[in-house]
C-alpha atoms as a PDB file:
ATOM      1  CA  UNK A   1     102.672 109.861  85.989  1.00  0.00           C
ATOM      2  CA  UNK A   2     101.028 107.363  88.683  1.00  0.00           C
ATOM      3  CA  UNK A   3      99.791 109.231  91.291  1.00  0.00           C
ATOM      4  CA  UNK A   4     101.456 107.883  94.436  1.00  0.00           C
ATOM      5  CA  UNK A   5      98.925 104.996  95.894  1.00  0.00           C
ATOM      6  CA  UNK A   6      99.486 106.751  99.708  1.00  0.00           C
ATOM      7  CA  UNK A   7      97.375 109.571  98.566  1.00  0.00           C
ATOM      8  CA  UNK A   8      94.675 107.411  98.031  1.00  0.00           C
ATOM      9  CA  UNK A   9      94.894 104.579 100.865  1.00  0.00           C
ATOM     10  CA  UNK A  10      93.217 106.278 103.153  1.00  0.00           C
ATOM     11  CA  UNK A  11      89.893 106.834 100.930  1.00  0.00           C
ATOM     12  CA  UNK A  12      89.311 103.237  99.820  1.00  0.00           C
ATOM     13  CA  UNK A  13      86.461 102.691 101.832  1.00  0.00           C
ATOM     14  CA  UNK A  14      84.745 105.471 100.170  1.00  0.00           C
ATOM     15  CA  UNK A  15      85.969 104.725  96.955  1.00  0.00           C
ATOM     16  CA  UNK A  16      83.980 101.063  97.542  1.00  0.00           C
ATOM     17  CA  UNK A  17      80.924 102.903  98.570  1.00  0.00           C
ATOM     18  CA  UNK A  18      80.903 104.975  95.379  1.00  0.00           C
ATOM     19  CA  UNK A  19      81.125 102.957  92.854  1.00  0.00           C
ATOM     20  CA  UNK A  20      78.308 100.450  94.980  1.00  0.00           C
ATOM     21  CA  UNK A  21      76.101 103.752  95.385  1.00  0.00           C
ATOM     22  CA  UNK A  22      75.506 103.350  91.324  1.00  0.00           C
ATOM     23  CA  UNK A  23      74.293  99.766  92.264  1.00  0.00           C
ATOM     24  CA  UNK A  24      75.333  95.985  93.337  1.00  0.00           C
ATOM     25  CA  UNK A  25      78.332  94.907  92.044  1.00  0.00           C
ATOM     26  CA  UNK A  26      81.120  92.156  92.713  1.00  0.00           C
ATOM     27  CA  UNK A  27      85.478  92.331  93.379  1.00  0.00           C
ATOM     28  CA  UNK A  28      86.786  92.289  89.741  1.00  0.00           C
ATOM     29  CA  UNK A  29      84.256  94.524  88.012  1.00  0.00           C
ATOM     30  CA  UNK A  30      84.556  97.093  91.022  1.00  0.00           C
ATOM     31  CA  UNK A  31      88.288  97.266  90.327  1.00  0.00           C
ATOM     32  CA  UNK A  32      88.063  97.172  86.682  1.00  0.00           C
ATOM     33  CA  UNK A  33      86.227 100.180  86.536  1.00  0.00           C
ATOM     34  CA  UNK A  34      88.330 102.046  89.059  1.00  0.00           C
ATOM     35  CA  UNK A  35      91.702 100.823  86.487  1.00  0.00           C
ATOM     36  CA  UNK A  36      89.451 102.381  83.931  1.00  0.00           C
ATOM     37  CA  UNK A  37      88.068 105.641  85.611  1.00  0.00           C
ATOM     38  CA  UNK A  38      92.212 106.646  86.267  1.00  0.00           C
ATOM     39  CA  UNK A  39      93.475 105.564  82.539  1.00  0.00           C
ATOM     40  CA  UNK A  40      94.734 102.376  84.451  1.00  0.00           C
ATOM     41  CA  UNK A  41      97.014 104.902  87.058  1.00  0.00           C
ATOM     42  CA  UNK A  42      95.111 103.009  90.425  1.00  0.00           C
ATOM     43  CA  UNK A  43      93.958  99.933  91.152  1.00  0.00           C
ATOM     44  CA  UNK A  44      93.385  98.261  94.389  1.00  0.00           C
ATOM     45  CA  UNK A  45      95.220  94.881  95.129  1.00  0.00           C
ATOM     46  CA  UNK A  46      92.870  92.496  95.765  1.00  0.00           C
ATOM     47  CA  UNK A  47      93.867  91.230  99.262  1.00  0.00           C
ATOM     48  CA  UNK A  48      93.144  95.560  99.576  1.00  0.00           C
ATOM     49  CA  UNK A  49      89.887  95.342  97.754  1.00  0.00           C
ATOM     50  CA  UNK A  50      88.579  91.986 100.265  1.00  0.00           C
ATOM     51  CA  UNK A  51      89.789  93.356 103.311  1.00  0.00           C
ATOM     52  CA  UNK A  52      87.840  96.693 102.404  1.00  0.00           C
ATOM     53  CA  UNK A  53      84.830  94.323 101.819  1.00  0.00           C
ATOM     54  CA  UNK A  54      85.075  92.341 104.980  1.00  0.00           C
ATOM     55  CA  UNK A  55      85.272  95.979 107.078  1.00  0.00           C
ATOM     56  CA  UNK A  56      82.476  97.216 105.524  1.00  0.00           C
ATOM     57  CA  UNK A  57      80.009  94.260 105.629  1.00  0.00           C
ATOM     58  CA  UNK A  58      81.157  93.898 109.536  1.00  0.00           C
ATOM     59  CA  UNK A  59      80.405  97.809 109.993  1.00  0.00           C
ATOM     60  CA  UNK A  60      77.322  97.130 108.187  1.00  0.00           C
ATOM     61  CA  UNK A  61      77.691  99.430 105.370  1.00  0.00           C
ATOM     62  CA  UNK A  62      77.236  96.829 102.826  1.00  0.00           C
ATOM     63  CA  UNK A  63      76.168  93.719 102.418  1.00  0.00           C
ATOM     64  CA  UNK A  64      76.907  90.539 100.049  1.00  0.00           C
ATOM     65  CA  UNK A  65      75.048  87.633  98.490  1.00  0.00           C
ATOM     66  CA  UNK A  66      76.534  84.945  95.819  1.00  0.00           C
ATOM     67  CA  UNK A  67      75.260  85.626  92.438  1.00  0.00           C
ATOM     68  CA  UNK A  68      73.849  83.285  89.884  1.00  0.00           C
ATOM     69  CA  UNK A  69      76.353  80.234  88.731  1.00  0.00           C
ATOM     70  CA  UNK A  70      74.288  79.819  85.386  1.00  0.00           C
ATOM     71  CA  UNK A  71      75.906  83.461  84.042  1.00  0.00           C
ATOM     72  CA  UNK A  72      79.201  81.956  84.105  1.00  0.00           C
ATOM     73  CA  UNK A  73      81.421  81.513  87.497  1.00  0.00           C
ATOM     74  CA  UNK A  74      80.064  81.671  90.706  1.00  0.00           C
ATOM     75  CA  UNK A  75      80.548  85.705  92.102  1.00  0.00           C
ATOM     76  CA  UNK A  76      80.300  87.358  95.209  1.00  0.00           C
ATOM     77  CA  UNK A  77      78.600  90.460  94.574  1.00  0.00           C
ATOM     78  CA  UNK A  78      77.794  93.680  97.442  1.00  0.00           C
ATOM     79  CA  UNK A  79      74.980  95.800  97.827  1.00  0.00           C
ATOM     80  CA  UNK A  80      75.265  99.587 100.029  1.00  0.00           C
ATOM     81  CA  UNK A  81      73.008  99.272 102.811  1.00  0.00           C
ATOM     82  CA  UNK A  82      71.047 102.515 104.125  1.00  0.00           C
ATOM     83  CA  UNK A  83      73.861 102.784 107.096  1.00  0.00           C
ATOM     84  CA  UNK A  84      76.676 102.686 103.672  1.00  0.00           C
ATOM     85  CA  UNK A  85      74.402 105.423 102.372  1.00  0.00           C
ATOM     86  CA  UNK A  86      75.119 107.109 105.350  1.00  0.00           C
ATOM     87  CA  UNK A  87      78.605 106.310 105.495  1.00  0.00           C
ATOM     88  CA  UNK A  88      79.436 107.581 102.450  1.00  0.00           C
ATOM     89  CA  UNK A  89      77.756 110.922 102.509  1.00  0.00           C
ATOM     90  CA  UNK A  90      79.985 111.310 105.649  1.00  0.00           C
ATOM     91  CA  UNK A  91      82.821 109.920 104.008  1.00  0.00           C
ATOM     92  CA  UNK A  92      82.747 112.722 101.262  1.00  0.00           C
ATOM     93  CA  UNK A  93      81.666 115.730 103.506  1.00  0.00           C
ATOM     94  CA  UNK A  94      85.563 115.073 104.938  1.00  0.00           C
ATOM     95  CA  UNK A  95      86.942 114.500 102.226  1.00  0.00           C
ATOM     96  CA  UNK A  96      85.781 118.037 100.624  1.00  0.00           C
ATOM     97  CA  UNK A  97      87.112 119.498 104.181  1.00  0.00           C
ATOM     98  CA  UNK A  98      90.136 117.819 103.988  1.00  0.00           C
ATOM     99  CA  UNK A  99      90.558 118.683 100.556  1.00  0.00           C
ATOM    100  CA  UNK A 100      90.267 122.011 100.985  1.00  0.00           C
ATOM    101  CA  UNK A 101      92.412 122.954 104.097  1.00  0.00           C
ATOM    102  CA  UNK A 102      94.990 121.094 102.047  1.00  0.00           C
ATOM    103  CA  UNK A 103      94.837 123.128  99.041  1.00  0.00           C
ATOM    104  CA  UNK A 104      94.628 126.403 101.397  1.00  0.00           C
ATOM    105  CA  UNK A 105      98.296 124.736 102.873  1.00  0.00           C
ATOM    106  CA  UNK A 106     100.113 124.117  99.780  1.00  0.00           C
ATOM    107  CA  UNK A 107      98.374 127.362  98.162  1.00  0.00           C
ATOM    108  CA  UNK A 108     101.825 129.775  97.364  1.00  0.00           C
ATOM    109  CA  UNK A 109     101.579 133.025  98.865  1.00  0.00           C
ATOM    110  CA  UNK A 110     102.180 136.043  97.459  1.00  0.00           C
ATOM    111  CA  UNK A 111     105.147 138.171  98.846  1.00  0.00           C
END
């Protein structure tokens, strides 16, 4: 069962942050591991993934820098700034708020 790509939308900016927190990284290898994190249930398209990218370097919560062409090809990769840092820590404290007025809403009660 995929879970339904609406519940996640919203979060993707987070998402990003998270998986940059553990350190720089570029596009593909960001979305690779999310595919492999979910058993391959989520990915982001990649016109999703760059736009995320371009919003966050233009908030300044990350920034980019091309990587070295004599690895193999030429790769963009992104680096959390200090204000991303920020960002994020934000980013989860509503999430855990959000996640938990939600449960309390769809929680049964007992008659």
């Amino acid at each position: 069962m995929s879970i339904a790509s609406d519940l996640i939308r919203g979060h993707t900016d987070t998402i990003i942050l998270a998986k940059l927190m553990g350190g720089d990284n570029y596009g593909y290898e960001i979305n690779k591991s999310i595919q492999q994190k979910t058993q391959g249930k989520y990915e982001l398209k990649e016109a999703t993934l760059y736009t995320a990218f371009r919003r966050l370097e233009q908030a300044g919560c990350i920034s980019s820098y091309w990587g070295d062409e004599q690895t193999g090809a030429r790769r963009r990769y992104y680096s959390i700034t200090q204000l991303g840092r920020d960002t994020y820590n934000s980013l989860i404290g509503d999430w855990r708020t959000a996640k938990e007025m939600i449960e309390k809403l769809i929680e049964l009660e007992e008659k």
